[in-house]
Protein backbone atom coordinates (compact mmCIF):
# COMPACT_ATOMS: atom_id res chain seq x y z
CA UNK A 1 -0.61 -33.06 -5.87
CA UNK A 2 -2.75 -32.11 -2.89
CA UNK A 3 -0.79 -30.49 -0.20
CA UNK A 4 -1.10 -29.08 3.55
CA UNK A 5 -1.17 -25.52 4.95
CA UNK A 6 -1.37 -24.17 8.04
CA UNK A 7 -2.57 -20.43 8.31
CA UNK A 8 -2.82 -17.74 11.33
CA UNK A 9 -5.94 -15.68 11.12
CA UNK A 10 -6.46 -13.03 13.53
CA UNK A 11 -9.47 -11.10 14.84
CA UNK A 12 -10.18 -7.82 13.53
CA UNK A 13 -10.46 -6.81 17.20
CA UNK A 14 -6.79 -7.13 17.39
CA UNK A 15 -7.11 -9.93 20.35
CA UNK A 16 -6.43 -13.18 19.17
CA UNK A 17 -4.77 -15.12 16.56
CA UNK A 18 -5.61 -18.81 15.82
CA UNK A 19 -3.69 -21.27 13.55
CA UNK A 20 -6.02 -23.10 11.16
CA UNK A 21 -4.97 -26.82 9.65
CA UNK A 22 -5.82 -26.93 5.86
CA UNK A 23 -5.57 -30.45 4.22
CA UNK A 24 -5.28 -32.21 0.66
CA UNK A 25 -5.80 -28.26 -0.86
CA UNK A 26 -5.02 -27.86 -4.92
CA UNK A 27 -4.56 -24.01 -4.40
CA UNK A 28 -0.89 -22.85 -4.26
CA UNK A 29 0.43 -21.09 -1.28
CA UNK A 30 -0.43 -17.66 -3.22
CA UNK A 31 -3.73 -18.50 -3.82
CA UNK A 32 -4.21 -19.50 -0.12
CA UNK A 33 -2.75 -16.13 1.19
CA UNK A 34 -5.15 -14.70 -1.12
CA UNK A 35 -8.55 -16.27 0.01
CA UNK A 36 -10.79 -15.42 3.16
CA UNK A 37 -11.08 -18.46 5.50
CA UNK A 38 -13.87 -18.88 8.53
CA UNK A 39 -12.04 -19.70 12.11
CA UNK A 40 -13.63 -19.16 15.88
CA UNK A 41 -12.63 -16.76 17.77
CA UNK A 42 -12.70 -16.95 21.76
CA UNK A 43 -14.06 -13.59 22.11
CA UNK A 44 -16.40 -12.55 19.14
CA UNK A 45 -17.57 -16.16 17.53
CA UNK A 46 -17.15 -17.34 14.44
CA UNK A 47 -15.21 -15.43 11.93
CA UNK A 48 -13.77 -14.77 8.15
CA UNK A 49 -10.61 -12.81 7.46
CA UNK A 50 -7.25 -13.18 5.25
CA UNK A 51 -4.31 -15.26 6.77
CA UNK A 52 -1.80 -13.29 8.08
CA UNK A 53 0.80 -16.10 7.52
CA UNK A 54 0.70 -19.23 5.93
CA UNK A 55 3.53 -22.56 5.47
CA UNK A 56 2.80 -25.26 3.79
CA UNK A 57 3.95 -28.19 5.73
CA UNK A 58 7.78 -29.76 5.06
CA UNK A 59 8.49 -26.68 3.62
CA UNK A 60 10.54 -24.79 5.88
CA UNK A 61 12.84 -27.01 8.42
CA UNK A 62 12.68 -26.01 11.56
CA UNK A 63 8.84 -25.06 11.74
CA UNK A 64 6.63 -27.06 13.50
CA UNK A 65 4.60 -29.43 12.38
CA UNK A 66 1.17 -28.25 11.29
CA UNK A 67 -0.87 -30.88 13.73
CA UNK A 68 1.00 -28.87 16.81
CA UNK A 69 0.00 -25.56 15.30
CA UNK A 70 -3.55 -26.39 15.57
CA UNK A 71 -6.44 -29.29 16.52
CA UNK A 72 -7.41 -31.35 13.48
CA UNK A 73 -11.06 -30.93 13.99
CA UNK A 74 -10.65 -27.33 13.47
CA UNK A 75 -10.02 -27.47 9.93
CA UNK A 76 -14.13 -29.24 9.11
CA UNK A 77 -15.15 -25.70 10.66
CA UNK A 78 -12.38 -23.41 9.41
CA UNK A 79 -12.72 -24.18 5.67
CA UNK A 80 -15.47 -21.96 4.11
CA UNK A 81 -17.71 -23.89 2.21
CA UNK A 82 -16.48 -21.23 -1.40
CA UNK A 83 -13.29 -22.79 -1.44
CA UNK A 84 -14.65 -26.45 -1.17
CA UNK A 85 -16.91 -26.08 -4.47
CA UNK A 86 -14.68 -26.67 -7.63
CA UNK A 87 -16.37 -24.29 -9.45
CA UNK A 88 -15.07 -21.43 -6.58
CA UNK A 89 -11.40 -23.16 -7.19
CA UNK A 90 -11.71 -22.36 -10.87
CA UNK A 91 -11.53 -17.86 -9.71
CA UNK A 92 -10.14 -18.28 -6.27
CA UNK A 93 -9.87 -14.52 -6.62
CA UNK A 94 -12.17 -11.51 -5.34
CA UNK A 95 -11.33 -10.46 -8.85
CA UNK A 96 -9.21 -11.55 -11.88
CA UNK A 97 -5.87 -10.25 -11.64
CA UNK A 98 -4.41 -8.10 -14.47
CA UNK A 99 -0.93 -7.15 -15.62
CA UNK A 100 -0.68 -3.45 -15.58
CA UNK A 101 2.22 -1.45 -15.05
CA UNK A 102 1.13 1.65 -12.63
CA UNK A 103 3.40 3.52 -10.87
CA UNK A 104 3.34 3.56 -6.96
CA UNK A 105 5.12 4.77 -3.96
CA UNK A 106 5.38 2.55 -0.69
CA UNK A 107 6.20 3.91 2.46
CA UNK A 108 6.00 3.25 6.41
CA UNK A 109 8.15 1.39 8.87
CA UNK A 110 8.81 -2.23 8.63
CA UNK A 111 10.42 -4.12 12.18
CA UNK A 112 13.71 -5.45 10.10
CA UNK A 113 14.05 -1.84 7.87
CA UNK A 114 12.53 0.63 9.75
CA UNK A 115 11.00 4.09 8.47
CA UNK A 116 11.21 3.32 4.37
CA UNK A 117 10.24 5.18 1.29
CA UNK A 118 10.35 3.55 -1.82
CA UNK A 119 9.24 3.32 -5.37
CA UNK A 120 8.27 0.92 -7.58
CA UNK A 121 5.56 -0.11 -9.91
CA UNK A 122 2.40 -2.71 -10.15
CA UNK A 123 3.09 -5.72 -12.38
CA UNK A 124 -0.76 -7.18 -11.24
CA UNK A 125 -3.88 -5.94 -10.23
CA UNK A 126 -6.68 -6.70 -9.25
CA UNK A 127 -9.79 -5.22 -6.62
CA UNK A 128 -8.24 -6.46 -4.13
CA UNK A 129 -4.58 -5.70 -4.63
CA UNK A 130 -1.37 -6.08 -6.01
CA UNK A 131 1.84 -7.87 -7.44
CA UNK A 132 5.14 -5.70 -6.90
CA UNK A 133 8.54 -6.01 -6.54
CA UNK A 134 10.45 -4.18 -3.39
CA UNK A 135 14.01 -3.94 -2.11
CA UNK A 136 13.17 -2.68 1.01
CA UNK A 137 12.87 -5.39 3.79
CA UNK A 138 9.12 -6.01 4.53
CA UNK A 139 7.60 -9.57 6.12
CA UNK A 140 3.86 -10.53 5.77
CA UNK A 141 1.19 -8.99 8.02
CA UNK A 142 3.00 -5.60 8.39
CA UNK A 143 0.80 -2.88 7.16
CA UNK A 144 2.23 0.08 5.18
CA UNK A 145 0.82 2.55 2.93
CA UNK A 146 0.75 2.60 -0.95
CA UNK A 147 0.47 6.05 -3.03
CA UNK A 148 -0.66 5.69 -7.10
CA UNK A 149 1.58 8.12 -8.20
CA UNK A 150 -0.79 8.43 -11.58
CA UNK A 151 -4.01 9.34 -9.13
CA UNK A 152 -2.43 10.55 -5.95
CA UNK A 153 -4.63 8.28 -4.02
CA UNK A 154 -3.19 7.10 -1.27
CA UNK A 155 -4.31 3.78 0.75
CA UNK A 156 -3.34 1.77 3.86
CA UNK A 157 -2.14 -2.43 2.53
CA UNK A 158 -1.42 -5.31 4.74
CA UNK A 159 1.72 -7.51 3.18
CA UNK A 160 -0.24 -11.15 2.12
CA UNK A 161 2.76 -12.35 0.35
CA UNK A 162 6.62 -12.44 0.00
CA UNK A 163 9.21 -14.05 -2.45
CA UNK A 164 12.82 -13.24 -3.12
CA UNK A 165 13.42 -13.44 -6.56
CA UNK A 166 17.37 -12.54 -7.82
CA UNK A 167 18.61 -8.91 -7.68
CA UNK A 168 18.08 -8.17 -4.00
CA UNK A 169 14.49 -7.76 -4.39
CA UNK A 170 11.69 -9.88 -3.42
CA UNK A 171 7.82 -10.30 -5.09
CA UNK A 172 5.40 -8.74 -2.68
CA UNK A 173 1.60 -8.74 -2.66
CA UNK A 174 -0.60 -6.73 -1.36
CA UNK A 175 -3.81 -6.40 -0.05
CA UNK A 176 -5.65 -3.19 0.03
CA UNK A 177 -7.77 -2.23 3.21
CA UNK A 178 -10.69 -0.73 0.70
CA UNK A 179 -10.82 -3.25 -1.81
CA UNK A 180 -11.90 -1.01 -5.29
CA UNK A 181 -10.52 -1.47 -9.24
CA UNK A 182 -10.84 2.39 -9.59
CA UNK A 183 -7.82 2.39 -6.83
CA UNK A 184 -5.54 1.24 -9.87
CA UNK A 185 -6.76 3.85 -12.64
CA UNK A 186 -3.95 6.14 -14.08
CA UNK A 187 -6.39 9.24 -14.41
CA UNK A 188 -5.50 12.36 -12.36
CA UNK A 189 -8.08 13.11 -9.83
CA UNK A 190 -7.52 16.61 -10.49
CA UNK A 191 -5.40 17.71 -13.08
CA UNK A 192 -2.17 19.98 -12.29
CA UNK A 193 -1.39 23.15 -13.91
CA UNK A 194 2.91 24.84 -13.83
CA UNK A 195 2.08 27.77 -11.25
CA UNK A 196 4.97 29.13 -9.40
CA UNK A 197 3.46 30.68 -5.89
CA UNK A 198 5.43 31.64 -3.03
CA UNK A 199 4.31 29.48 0.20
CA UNK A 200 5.03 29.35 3.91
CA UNK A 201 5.43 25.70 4.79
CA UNK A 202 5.63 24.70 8.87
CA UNK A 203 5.97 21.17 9.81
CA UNK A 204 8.17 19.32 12.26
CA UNK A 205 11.67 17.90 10.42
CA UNK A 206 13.33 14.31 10.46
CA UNK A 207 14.88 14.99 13.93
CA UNK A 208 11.53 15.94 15.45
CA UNK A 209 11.86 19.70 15.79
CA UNK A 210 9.29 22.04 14.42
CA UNK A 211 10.08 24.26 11.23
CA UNK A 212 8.92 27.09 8.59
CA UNK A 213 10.41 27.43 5.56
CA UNK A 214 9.80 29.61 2.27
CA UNK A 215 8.81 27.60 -0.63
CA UNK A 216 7.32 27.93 -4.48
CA UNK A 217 5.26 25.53 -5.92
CA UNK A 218 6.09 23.96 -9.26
CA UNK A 219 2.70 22.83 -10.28
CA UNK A 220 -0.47 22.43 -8.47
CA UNK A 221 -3.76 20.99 -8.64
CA UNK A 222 -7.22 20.61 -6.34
CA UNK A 223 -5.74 17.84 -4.76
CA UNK A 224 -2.19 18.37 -4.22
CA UNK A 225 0.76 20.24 -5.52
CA UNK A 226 5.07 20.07 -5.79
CA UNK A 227 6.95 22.06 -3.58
CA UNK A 228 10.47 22.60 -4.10
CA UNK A 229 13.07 23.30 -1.23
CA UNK A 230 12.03 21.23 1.07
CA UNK A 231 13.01 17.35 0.57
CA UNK A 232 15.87 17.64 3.04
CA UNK A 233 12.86 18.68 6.02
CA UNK A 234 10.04 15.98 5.50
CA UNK A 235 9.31 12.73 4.61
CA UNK A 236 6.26 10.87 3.42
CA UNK A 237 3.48 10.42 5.48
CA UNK A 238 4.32 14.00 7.17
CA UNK A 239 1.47 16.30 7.61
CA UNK A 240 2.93 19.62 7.19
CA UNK A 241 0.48 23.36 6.79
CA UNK A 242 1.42 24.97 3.86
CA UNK A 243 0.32 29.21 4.17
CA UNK A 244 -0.19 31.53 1.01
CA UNK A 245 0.08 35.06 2.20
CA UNK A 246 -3.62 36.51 2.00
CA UNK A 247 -4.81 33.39 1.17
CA UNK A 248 -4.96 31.56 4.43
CA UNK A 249 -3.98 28.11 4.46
CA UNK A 250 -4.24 24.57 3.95
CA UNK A 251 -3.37 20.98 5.55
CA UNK A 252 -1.71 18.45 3.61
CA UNK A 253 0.04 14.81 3.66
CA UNK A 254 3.44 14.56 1.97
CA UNK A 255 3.36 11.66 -0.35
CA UNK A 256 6.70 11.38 -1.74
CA UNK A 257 10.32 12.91 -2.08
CA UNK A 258 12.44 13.71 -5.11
CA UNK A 259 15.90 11.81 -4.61
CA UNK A 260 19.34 12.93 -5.18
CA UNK A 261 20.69 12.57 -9.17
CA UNK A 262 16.71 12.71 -10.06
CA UNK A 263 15.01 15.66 -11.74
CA UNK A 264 12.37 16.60 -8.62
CA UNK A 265 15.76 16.30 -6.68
CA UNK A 266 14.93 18.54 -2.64
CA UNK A 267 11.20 18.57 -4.04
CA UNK A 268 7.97 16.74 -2.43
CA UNK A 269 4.53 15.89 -3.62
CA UNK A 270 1.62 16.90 -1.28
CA UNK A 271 -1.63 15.77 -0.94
CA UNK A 272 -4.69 17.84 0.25
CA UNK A 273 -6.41 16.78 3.42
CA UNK A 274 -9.01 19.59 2.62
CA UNK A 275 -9.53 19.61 -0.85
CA UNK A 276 -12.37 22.33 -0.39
CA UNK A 277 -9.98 24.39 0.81
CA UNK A 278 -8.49 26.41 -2.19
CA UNK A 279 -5.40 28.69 -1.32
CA UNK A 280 -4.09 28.93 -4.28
CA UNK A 281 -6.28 31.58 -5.81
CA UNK A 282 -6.86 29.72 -9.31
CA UNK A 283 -9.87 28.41 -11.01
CA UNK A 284 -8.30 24.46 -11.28
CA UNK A 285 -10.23 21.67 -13.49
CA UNK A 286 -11.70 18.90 -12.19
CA UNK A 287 -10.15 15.79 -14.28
CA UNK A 288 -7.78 14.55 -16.68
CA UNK A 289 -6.30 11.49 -17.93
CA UNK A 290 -2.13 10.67 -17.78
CA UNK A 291 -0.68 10.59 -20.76
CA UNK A 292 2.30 8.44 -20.96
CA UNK A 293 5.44 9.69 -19.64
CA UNK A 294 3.00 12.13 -17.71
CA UNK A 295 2.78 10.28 -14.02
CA UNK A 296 4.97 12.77 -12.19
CA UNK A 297 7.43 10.15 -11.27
CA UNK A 298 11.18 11.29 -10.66
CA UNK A 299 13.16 11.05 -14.24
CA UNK A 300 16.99 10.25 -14.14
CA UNK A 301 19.07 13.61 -15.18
């Protein structure tokens, strides 16, 4: 049965919003969030991004209507003319969507949880983005950022979807900011090797006061490494120098954070933010693929 939507798109510029009426649509809610639509912008003209929010009308009491969200005549020019073809309705997707399990780590801040780390996995994929399921409290439109622990790539998402499903956990998708399929491989940009190097690590703590601490490395690689000593100090998203005596030193992103009754327990993953920057004084391949059981995620003692 056909159904109505109204969806907020907003200018890339950051300036404006605008609600858009959608009428006698097949697609599901999902689908909707998950299409580019054209709308007019005051400012900057005519316009295609991804809604930001979307309600399908009589589905949420207390919402307003969708004819006071928005003009009628806006939805002739706000409809792309993709989505009206049926043949377009047939792959309403940039991409098909795949089920593939790849672990990930989310973190940011969220307005209802605040700063968050947590970790999860991918149960769909696709160029675009993902399907995943999260405790932490996130609402569509907020922006976090998404690490594949298999890779270490990191990338900036916007929220395009939320369900609560049982368990305390909800269904979230997300939308990458650099579309790509490669963003989901599980192959090791760089392959890590066990090396046990004593570092110098400075960086400014969880209460916002500078620190240096004396580390070792557990393994490392061209792109990143695991320090140990040192999840009690940081959190993800940090930038902290790490120093090798005689070696100079290095800039690099912390990514995630071994938790208590796990076996990285007080140790972080880092990623290089200048990978042609070698302190670690060893000759380090270039690629390799995960084996299973191999994506350096935190194992229960």
């Amino acid at each position: 049965m056909p159904k109505n939507y109204a969806i907020r798109l907003r200018c890339p510029h950051g300036d404006h919003d605008e609600w858009v009426i959608l009428e006698n649509r097949e697609e599901s809610l999902e689908n909707i969030l998950h299409l580019p639509w054209d709308f007019e912008c005051q400012l900057h003209g005519v316009l295609r991004e991804m809604p930001i929010e979307a309600r399908e009308e009589g589905a949420a009491p207390g919402y307003p209507s969708l004819r006071s969200l928005a003009p009628k005549v806006q939805q002739e020019s706000s409809v792309p003319a993709a989505a009206e073809s049926p043949e377009k309705k047939k792959k309403p997707r940039s991409s098909e969507r795949l089920p593939l399990h790849v672990p990930v780590v989310l973190y940011g801040w969220t307005k209802s949880q605040g700063s968050f780390q947590e970790e999860t996995a991918t149960l769909l994929v696709n160029a675009s983005g993902a399907l995943l399921t999260l405790k932490s409290k996130i609402a569509v439109g907020e922006t976090v950022f998404l690490v594949n622990r298999a890779s270490r790539e990191e990338q900036e998402i916007r929220v395009v979807y939320v369900e609560q499903v049982p368990e305390d956990k909800a269904l979230v998708g997300v939308a990458l900011k650099y579309p790509s399929a490669k963003f989901w491989k599980k192959t090791r940009r760089n392959p890590r090797i066990p090396k046990n190097i004593r570092v110098i690590v400075k960086g400014v703590d969880r209460n916002g006061h500078p620190f240096v601490q004396s580390s070792y490395t557990v393994d490392i690689s061209k792109s990143g490494a695991r320090l140990d000593g040192l999840g009690y100090l940081t959190g993800p998203g940090e930038t902290i120098e790490v120093k090798r005596p005689w070696r100079g030193k290095a800039r690099f992103r912390v990514i995630w954070i071994g938790q208590i009754g796990m076996e990285e327990s007080n140790q972080i993953g880092i990623c290089a933010l200048e990978e042609d920057n070698n302190i670690w004084g060893a000759k380090l391949p270039e690629s390799e693929t995960t084996q299973p059981g191999d994506d350096n995620s935190p194992r229960k003692k």
